[in-house]
Protein backbone atom coordinates (compact mmCIF):
# COMPACT_ATOMS: atom_id res chain seq x y z
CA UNK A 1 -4.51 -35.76 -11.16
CA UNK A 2 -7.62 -34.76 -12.15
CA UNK A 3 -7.89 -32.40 -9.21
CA UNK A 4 -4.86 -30.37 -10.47
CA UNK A 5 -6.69 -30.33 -13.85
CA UNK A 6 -9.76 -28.89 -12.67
CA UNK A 7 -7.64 -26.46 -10.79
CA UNK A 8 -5.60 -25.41 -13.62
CA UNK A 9 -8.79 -25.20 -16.11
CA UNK A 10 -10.75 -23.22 -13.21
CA UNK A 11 -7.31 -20.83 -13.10
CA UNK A 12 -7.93 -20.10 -16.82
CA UNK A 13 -11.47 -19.43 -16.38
CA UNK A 14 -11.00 -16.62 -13.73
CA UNK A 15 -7.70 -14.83 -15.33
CA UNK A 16 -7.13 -12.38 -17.80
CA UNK A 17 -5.96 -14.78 -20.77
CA UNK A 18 -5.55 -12.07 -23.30
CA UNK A 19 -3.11 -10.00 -20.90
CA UNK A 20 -1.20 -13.63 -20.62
CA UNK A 21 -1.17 -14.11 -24.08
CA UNK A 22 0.13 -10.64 -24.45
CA UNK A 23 2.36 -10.59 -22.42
CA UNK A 24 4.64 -14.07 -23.65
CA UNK A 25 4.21 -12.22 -27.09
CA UNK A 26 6.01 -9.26 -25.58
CA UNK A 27 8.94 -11.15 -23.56
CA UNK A 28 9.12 -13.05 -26.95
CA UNK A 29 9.80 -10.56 -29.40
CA UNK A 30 12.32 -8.77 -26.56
CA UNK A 31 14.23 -12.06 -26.61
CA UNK A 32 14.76 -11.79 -30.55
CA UNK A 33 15.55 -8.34 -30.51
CA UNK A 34 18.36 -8.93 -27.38
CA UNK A 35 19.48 -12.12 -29.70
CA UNK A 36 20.33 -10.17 -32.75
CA UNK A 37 21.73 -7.01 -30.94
CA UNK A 38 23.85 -9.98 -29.03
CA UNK A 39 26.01 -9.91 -32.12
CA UNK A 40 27.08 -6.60 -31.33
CA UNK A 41 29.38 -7.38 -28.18
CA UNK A 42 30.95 -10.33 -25.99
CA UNK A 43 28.43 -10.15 -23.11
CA UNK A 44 25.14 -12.60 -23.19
CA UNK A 45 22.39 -10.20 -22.18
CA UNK A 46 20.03 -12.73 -24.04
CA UNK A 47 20.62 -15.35 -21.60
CA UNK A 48 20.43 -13.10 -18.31
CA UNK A 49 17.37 -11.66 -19.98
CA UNK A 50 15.96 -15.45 -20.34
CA UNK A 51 16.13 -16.43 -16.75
CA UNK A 52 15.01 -12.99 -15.83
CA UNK A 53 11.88 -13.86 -17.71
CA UNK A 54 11.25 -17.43 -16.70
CA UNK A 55 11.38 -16.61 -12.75
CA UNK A 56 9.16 -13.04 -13.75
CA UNK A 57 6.83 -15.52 -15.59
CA UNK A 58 6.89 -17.65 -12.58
CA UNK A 59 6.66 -15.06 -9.83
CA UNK A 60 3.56 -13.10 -11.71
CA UNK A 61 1.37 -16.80 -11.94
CA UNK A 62 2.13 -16.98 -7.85
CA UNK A 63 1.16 -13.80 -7.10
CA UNK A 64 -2.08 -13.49 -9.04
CA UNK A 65 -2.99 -16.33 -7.38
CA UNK A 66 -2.23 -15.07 -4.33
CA UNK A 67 -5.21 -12.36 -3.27
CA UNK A 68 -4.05 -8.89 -3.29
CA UNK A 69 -6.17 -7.94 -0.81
CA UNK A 70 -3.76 -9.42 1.85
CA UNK A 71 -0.57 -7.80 0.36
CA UNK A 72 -2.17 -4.73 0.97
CA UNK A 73 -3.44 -5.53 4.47
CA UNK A 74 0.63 -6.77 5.35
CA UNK A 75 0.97 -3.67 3.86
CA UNK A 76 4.23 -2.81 6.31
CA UNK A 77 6.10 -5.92 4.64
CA UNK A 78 6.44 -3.80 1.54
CA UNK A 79 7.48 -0.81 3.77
CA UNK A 80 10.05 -3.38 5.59
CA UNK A 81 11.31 -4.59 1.72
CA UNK A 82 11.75 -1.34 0.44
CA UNK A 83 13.43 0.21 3.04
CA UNK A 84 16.13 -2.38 3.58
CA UNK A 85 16.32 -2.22 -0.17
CA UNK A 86 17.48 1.32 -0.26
CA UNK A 87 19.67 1.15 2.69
CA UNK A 88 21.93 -1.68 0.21
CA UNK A 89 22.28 0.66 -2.16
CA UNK A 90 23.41 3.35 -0.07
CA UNK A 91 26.06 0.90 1.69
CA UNK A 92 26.73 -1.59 -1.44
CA UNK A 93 25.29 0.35 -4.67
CA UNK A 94 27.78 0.67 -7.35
CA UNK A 95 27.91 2.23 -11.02
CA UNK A 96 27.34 0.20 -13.52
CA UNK A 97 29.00 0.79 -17.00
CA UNK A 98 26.75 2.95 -19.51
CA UNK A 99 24.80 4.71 -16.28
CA UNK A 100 25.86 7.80 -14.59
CA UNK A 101 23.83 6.91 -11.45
CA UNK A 102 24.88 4.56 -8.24
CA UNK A 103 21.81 2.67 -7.94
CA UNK A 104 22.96 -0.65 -8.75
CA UNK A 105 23.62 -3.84 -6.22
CA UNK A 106 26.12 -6.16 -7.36
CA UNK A 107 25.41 -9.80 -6.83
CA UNK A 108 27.42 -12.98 -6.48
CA UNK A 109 28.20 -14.52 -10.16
CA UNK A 110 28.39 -10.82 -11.69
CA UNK A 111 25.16 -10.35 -11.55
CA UNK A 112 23.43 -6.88 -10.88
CA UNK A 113 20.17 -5.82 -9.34
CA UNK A 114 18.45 -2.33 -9.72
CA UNK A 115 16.25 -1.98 -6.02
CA UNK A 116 14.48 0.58 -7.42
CA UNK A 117 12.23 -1.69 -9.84
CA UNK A 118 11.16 -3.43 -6.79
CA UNK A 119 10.67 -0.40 -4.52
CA UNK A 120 7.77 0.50 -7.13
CA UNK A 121 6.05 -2.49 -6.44
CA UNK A 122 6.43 -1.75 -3.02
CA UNK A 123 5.26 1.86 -3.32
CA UNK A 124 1.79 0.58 -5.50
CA UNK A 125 1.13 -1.47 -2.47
CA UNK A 126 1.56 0.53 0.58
CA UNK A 127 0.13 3.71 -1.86
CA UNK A 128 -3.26 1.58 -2.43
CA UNK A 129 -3.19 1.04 1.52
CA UNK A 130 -2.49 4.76 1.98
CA UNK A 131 -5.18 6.09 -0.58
CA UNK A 132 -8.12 3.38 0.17
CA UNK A 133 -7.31 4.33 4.29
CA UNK A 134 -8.22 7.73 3.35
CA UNK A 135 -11.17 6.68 1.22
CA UNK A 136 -12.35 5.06 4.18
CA UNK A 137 -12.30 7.83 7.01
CA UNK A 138 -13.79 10.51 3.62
CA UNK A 139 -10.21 11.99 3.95
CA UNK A 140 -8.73 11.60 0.18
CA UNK A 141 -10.45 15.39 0.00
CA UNK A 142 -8.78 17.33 2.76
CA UNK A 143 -6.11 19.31 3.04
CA UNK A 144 -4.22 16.75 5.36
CA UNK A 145 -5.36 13.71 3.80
CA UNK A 146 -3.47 15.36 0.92
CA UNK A 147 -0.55 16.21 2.62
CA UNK A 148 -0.24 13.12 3.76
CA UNK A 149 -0.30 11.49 0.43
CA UNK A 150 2.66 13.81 -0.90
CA UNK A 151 4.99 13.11 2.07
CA UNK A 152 4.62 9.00 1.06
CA UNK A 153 5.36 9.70 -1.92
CA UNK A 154 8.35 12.09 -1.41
CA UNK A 155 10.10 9.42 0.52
CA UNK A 156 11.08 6.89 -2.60
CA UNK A 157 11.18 9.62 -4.74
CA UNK A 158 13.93 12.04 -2.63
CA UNK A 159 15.74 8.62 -1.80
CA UNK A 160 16.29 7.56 -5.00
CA UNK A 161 17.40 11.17 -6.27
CA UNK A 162 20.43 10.59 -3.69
CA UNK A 163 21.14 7.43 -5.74
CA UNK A 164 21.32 9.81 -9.11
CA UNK A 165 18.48 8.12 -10.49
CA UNK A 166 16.08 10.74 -11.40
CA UNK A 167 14.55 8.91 -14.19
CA UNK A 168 13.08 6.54 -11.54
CA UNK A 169 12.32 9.42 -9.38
CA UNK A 170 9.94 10.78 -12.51
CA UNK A 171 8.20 7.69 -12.87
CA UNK A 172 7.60 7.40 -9.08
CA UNK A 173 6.21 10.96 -9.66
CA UNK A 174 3.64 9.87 -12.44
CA UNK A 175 2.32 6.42 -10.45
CA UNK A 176 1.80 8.96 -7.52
CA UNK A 177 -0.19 11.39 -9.41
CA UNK A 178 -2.25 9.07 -11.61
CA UNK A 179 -2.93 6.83 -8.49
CA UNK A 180 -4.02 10.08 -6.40
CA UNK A 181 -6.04 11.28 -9.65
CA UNK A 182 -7.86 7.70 -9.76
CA UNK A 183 -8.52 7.85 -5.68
CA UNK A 184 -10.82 11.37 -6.12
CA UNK A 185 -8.01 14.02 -4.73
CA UNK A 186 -9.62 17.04 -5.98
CA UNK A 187 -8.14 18.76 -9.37
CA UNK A 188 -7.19 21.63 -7.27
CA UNK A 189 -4.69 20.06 -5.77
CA UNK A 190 -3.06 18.65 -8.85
CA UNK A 191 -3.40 22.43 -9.87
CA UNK A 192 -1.76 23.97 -6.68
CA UNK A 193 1.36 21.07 -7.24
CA UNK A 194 1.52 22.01 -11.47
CA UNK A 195 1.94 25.46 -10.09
CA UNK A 196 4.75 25.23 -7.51
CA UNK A 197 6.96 22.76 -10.11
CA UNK A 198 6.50 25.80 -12.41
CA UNK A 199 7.89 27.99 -10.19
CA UNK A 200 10.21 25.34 -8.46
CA UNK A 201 11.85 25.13 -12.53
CA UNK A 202 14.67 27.85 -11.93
CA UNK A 203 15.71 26.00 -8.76
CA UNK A 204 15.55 22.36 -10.07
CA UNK A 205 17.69 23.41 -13.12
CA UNK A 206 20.69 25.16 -10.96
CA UNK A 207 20.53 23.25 -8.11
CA UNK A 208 19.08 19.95 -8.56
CA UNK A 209 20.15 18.70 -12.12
CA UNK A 210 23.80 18.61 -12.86
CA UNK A 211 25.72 19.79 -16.43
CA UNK A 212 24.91 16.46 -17.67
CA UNK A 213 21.53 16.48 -16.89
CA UNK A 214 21.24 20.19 -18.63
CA UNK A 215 23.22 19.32 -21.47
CA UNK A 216 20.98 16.33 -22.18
CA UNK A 217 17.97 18.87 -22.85
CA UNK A 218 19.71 21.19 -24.52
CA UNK A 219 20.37 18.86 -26.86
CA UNK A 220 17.10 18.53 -27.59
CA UNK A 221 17.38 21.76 -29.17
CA UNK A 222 20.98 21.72 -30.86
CA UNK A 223 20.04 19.09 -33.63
CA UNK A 224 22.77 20.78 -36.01
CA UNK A 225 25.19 21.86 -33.71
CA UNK A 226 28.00 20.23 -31.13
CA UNK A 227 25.65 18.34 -29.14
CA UNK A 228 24.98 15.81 -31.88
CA UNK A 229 28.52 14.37 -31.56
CA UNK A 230 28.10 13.99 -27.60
CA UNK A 231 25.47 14.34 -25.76
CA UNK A 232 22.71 14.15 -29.01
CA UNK A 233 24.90 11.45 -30.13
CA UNK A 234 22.64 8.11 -29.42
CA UNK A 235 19.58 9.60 -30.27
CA UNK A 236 20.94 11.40 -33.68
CA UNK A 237 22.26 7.42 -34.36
CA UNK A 238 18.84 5.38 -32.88
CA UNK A 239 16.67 7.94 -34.98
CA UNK A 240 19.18 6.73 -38.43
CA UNK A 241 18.83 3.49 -36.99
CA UNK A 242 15.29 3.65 -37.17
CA UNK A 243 15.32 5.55 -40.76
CA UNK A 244 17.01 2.79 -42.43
CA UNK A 245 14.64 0.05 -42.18
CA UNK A 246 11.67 1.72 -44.04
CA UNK A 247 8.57 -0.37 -44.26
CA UNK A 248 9.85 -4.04 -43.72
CA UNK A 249 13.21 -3.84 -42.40
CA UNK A 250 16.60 -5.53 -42.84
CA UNK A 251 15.64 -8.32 -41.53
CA UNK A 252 16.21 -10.06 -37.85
CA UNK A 253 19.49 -10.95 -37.43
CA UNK A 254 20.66 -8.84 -40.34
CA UNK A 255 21.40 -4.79 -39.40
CA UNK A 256 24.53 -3.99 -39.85
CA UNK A 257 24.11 -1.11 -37.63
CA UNK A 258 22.83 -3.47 -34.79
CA UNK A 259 25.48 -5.44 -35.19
CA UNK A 260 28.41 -3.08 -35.43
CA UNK A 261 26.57 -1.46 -31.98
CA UNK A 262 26.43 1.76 -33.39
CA UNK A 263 23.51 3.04 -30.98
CA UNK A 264 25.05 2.94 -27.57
CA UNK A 265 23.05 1.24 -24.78
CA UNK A 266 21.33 -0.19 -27.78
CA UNK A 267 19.68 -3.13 -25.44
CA UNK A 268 18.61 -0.94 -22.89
CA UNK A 269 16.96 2.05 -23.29
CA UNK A 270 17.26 2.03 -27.31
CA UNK A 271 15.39 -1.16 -28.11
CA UNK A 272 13.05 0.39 -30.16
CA UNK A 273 15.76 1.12 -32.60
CA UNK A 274 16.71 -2.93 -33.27
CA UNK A 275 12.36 -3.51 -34.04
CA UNK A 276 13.27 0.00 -36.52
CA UNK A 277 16.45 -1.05 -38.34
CA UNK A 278 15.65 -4.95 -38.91
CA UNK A 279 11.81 -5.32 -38.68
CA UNK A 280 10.78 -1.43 -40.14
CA UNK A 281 7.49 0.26 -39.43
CA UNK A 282 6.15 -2.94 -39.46
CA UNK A 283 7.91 -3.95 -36.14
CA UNK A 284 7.79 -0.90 -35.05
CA UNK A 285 3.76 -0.82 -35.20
CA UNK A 286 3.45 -4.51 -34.01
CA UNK A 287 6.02 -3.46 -31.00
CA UNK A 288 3.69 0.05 -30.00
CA UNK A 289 0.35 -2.17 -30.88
CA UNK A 290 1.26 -4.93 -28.11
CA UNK A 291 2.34 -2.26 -25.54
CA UNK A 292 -1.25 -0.33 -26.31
CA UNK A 293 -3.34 -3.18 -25.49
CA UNK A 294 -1.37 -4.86 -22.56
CA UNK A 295 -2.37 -0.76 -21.28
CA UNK A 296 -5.88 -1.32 -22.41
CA UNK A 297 -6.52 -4.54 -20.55
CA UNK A 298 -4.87 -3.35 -16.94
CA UNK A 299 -7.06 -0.41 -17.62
CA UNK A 300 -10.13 -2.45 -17.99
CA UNK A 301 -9.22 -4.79 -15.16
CA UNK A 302 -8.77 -1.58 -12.92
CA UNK A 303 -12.72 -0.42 -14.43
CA UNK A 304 -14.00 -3.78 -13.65
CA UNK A 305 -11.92 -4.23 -9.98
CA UNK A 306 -15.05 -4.74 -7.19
CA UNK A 307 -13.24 -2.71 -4.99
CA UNK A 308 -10.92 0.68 -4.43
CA UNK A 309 -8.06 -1.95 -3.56
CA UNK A 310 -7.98 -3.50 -6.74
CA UNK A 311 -8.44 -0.42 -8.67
CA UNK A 312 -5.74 1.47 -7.21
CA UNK A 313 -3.59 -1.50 -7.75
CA UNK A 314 -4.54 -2.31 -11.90
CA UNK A 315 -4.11 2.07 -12.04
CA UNK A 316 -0.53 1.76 -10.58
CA UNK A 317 0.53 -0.56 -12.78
CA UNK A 318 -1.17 1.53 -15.38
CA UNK A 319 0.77 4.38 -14.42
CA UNK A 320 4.05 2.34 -14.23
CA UNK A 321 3.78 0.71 -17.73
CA UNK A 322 2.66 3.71 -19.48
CA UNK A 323 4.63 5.92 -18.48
CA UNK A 324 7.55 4.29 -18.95
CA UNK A 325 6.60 3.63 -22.50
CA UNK A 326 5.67 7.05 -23.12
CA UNK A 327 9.17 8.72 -22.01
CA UNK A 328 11.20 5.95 -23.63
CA UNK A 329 9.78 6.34 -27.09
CA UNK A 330 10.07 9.69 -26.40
CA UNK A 331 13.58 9.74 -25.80
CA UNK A 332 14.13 7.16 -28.45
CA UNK A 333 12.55 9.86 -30.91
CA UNK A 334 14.11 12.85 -29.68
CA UNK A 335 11.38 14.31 -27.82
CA UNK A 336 12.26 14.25 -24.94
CA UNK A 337 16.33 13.90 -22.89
CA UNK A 338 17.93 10.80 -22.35
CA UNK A 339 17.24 9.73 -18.53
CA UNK A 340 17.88 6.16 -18.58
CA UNK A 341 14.20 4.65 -18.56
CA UNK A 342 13.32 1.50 -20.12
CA UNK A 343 10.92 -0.04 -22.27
CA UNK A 344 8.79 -2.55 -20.59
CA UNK A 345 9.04 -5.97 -21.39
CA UNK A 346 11.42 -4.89 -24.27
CA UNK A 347 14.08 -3.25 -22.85
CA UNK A 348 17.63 -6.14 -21.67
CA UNK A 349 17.45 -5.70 -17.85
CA UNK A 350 16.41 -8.62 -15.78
CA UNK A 351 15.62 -6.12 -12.92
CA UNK A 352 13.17 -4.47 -15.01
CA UNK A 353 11.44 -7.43 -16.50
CA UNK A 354 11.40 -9.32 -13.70
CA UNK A 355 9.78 -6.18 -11.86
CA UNK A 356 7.22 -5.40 -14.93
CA UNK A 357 6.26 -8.92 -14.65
CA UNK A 358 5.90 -9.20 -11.16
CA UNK A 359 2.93 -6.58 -11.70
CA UNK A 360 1.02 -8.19 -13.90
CA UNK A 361 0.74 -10.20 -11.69
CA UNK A 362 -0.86 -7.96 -9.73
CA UNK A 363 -3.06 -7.31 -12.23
CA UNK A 364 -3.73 -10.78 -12.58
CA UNK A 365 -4.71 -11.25 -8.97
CA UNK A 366 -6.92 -8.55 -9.12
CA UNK A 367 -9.19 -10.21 -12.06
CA UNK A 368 -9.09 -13.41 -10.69
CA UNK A 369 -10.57 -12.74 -6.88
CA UNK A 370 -12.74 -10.30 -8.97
CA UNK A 371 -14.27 -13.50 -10.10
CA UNK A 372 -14.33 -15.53 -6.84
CA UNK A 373 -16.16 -12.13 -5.50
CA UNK A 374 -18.62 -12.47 -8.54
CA UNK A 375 -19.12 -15.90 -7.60
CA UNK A 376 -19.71 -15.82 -3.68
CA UNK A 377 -22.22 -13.24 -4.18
CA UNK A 378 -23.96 -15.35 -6.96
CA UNK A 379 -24.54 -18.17 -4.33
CA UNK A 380 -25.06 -15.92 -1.50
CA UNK A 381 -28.28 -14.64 -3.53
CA UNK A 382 -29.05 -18.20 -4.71
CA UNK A 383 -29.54 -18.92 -1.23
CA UNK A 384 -31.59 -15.85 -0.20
CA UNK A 385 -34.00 -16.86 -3.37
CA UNK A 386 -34.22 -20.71 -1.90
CA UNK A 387 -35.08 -19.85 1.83
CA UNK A 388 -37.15 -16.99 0.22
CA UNK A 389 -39.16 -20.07 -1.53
């Protein structure tokens, strides 16, 4: 017993206890939001959201105390998981209501799993292999080396665009850039790519976005027009949402727009608009605030990471999480289109939680063996010093 103790108290020592602490505030306050929007329809996202955070919570505590330093090595494992992944949704995927993309695997008990949440994790891994290889052989600066990098990262990304889920597709694009920005690929590069999307714009407008797709950013600019009773429609209705609970709120559990479900999709993408309407600015500021320093604290764990591994790792996560954040509030606001991307830790989606979770884990395992590398070296020079003496 006591040995458990003192391995459980040693745990606590080595691991980020503010990201923990963090994070259960976060899954927390996404439960109450899913429990009061639960009044708006017959199906119990609150409890699939619930078990989707107890096995996250449990998976992320395994794998930081795994050391990622051999997930990276087994790197092909995540290759192996990722492809079989997106070969199911080719031959299984289905649509699921309130999505226009098939990227969805249904599961016995009615149950639904998104692969792509799990092929990210899989990218950040076999990416950190990829990028600390090239580190290695002085390649992450040539021309090939470069290459090489945009090819891996094409793969997920042109897969998943056959599956219709381009919002996944940007994200993947973001992890990939921030990841090869953090590694040392040269700005010149990042310049040569901005340029070619430029150019590509014409052609990824006519050929690779359908009228949806346009009509969703044209929207964007039609905020008195037609559009506002279609395709502006949820975001007109999450921004009134919002509007109506000046400073404080109605109060959890009492919106009558959350509970009428007059935001579509309200527990998916459009959160944010539940913390709005029934907790006000105040909600809204403690929701952003929470989100801000869980980014903080991966960044700092990826400054403080003793080697390229675990840095590449903590800024993939980064990358993930912020991004994420960034576009959803965006689209929440009316900034930017409606592309189905969720709000992590906040958003109903067990895929996604369980996913977001997952990496902090990683994140976690990266600050603990920090310390057990902190503390082999400490007694490797304590022993110099004494045969020194």
């Amino acid at each position: 017993m006591n040995k458990i103790s003192h391995s459980v108290l040693d745990y606590f020592k080595k691991t980020d206890i503010i990201l923990w602490i963090l994070t259960l505030i976060a899954v927390i306050y996404s439960l109450l939001l899913i429990s009061s929007m639960q009044r708006s329809g017959d199906y119990n996202f609150f409890k699939t959201q619930l078990a989707a955070v107890v096995i996250g919570l449990t998976a992320a505590v395994i794998i930081s105390v795994a050391d990622y330093r051999y997930l990276v090595r087994k790197w092909y494992f995540s290759a192996v998981i990722a492809a079989i992944l997106a070969i199911l949704v080719f031959v299984f995927g289905i649509q699921v209501e309130g999505t226009d993309d098939t990227a969805w695997i249904q599961l016995p008990g009615g149950f639904t799993i998104q692969p792509s949440e799990f092929i990210k994790i899989c990218f950040i891994i076999t990416f950190t292999k990829h990028l600390s290889y090239l580190n290695e052989k002085n390649l992450i600066k040539s021309f090939a080396g470069v290459v090489s990098l945009v090819i891996h990262a094409l793969i997920p990304m042109v897969i998943i665009h056959f599956q219709g889920d381009d919002g996944t597709v940007l994200i993947f694009g973001m992890i990939f850039l921030i990841m090869a920005f953090t590694a040392g690929v040269q700005l010149r590069y990042f310049a040569i790519l901005g340029g070619l999307l430029l150019i590509g714009i014409p052609i990824i407008w006519n050929f690779f976005m359908n009228d949806e797709h346009r009509n969703r950013f044209l929207a964007l600019f039609d905020i008195d027009g037609n559009s506002m009773t279609n395709y502006g429609w949820q975001q007109y209705q999450g921004k009134v949402s919002i509007a109506s609970g000046g400073v404080s709120g109605s109060g959890l559990y009492h919106g009558s727009r959350v509970e009428y479900g007059i935001v579509p999709e309200q527990e998916n993408d459009f959160i944010f608009t539940v913390a709005g309407e029934e907790l006000g600015f105040i909600g809204c500021i403690l929701l952003l605030a929470i989100l801000f320093i869980i980014i903080i604290k991966i960044i700092l764990n990826a400054k403080n990471a003793n080697d390229l591994q675990g840095k590449f790792i903590c800024c993939g996560v980064f990358a993930m999480i912020a991004s994420q954040s960034i576009i959803n509030l965006g689209m929440v606001l009316g900034f930017f289109p409606v592309i189905g991307i969720t709000l992590p830790l906040f958003s109903s989606g067990g895929t996604s939680a369980l996913s977001t979770l997952i990496c902090i884990g990683l994140v976690q395992s990266v600050k603990n063996h920090n310390v057990d590398d902190m503390d082999t070296v400490t007694l490797r020079r304590g022993s110099q010093s004494r045969q020194k003496i």
